[in-house]
Protein backbone atom coordinates (compact mmCIF):
# COMPACT_ATOMS: atom_id res chain seq x y z
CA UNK A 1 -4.79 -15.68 -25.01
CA UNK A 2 -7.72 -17.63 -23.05
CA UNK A 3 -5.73 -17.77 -20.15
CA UNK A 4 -5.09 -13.64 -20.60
CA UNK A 5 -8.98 -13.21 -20.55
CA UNK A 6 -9.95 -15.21 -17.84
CA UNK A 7 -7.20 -13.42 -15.64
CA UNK A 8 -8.78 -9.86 -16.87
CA UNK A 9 -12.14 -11.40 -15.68
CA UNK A 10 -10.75 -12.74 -12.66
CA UNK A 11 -8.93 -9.59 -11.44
CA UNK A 12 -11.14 -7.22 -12.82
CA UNK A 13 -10.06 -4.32 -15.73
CA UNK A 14 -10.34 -1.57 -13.14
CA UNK A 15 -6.72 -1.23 -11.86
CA UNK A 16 -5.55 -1.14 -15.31
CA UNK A 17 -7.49 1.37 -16.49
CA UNK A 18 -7.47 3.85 -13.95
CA UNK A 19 -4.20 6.06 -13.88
CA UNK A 20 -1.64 5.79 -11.43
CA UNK A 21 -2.38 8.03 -8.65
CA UNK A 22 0.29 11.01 -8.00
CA UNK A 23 2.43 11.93 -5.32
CA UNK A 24 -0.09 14.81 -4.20
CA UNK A 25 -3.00 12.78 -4.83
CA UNK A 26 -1.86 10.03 -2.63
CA UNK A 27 -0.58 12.34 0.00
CA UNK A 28 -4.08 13.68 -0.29
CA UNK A 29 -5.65 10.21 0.13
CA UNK A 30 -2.97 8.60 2.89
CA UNK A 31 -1.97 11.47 5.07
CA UNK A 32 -3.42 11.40 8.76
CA UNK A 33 -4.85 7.89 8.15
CA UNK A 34 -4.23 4.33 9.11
CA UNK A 35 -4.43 1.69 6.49
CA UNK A 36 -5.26 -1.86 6.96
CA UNK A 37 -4.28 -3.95 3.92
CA UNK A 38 -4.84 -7.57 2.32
CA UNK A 39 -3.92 -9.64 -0.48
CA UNK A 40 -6.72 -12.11 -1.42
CA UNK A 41 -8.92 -11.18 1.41
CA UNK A 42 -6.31 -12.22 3.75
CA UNK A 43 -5.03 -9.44 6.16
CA UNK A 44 -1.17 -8.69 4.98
CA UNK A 45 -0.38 -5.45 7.20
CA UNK A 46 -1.01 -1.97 8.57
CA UNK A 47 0.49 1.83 7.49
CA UNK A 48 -0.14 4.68 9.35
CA UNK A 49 0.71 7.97 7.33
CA UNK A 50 2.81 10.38 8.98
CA UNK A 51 3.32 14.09 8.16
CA UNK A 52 6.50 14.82 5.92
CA UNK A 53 5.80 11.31 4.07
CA UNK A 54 6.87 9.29 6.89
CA UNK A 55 5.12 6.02 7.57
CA UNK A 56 5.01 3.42 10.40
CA UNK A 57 4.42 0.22 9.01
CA UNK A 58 3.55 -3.36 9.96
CA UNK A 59 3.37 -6.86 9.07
CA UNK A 60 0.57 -8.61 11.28
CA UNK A 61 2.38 -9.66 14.17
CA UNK A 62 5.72 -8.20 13.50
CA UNK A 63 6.93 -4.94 14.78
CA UNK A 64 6.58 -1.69 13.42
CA UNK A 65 9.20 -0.22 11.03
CA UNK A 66 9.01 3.32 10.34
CA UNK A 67 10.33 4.62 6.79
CA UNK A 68 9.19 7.28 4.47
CA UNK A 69 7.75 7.23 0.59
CA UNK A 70 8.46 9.01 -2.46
CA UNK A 71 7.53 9.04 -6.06
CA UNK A 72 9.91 7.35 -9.11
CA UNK A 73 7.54 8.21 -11.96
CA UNK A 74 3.79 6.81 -11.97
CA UNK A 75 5.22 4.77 -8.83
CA UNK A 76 5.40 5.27 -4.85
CA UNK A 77 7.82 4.04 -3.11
CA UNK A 78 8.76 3.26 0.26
CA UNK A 79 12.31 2.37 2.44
CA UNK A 80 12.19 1.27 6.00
CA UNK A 81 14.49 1.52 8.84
CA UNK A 82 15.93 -1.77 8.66
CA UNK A 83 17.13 -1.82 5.01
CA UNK A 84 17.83 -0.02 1.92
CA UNK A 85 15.63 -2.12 -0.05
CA UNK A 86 12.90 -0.01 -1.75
CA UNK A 87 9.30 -1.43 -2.33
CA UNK A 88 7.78 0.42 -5.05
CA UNK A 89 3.65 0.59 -6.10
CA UNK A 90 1.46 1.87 -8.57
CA UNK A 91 -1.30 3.33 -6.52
CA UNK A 92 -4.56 3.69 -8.00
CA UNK A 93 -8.09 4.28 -6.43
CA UNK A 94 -10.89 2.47 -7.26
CA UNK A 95 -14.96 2.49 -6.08
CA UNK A 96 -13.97 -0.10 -3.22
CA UNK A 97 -10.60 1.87 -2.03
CA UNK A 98 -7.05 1.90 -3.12
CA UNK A 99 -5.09 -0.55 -4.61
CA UNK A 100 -1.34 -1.33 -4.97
CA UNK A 101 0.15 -3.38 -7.89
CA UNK A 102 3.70 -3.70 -7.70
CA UNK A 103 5.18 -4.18 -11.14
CA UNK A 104 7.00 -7.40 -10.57
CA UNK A 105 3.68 -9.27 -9.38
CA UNK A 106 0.60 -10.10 -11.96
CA UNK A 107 -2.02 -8.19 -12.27
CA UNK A 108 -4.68 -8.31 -9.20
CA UNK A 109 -1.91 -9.66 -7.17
CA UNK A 110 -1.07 -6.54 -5.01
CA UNK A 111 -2.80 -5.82 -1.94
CA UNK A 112 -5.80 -3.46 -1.67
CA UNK A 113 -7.22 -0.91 1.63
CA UNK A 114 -9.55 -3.11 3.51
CA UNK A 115 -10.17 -0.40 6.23
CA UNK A 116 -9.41 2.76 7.07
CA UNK A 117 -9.47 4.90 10.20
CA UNK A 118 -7.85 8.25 11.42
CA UNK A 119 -7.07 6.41 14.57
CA UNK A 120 -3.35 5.52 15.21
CA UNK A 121 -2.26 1.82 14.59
CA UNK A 122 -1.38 -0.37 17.82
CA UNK A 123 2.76 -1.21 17.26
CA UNK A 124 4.30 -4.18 19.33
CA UNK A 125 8.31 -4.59 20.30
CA UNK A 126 11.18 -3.31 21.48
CA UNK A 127 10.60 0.32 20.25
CA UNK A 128 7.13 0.66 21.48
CA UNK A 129 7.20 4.63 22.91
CA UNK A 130 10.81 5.62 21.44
């Protein structure tokens, strides 16, 4: 139960308490924009967020995948181009920007919005201008 605590303290109580954000809201929150995200203040990727719930996503140095999101209950989800594999989220928006918790990870594990910007991400590869 210690161990519990300290990981509530750790993490912070904020992403569990908020609700889940809804399709509309993150629509809302996403569309037009470029996200840059990190996991434990490392940069992980960026999203840009495309009309029609399309997205071009991209690991840091890896090319960009485009795919599209929808919502399975409280979560969003998102496929890509080069699998059927889904990668679902519970989005939630706190004071510092959103964060993402994916349900098979602990708690304060998912990666949060370090920056955002209505300017279009940069993509690298083989598709660059299809």
């Amino acid at each position: 139960m210690r161990g519990l605590c300290l990981a509530l303290a750790l993490f912070g109580t904020a992403a569990l308490a908020d609700p889940p954000l809804t399709a509309e809201a993150f629509d809302a929150l996403t569309l037009g924009r470029t996200m840059t995200w990190a996991e434990f203040g490392q940069v992980y990727g960026v999203e840009q967020y495309l009309p029609d719930r399309r997205v071009r996503w991209t690991v840091l140095g890896d090319d960009c995948k485009t795919g599209r999101w929808y919502p399975d209950g409280a979560m969003i989800c998102f496929v890509y181009e080069d699998g059927p594999d889904r990668h679902c989220w519970e989005m939630t928006q706190s004071p510092t920007g959103l964060l993402a918790h994916q349900a098979s990870r602990p708690v304060g594990s998912g990666p949060v919005v370090i920056e955002e910007t209505t300017e279009p991400m940069a993509c690298f590869g083989p598709k660059v201008g299809a």
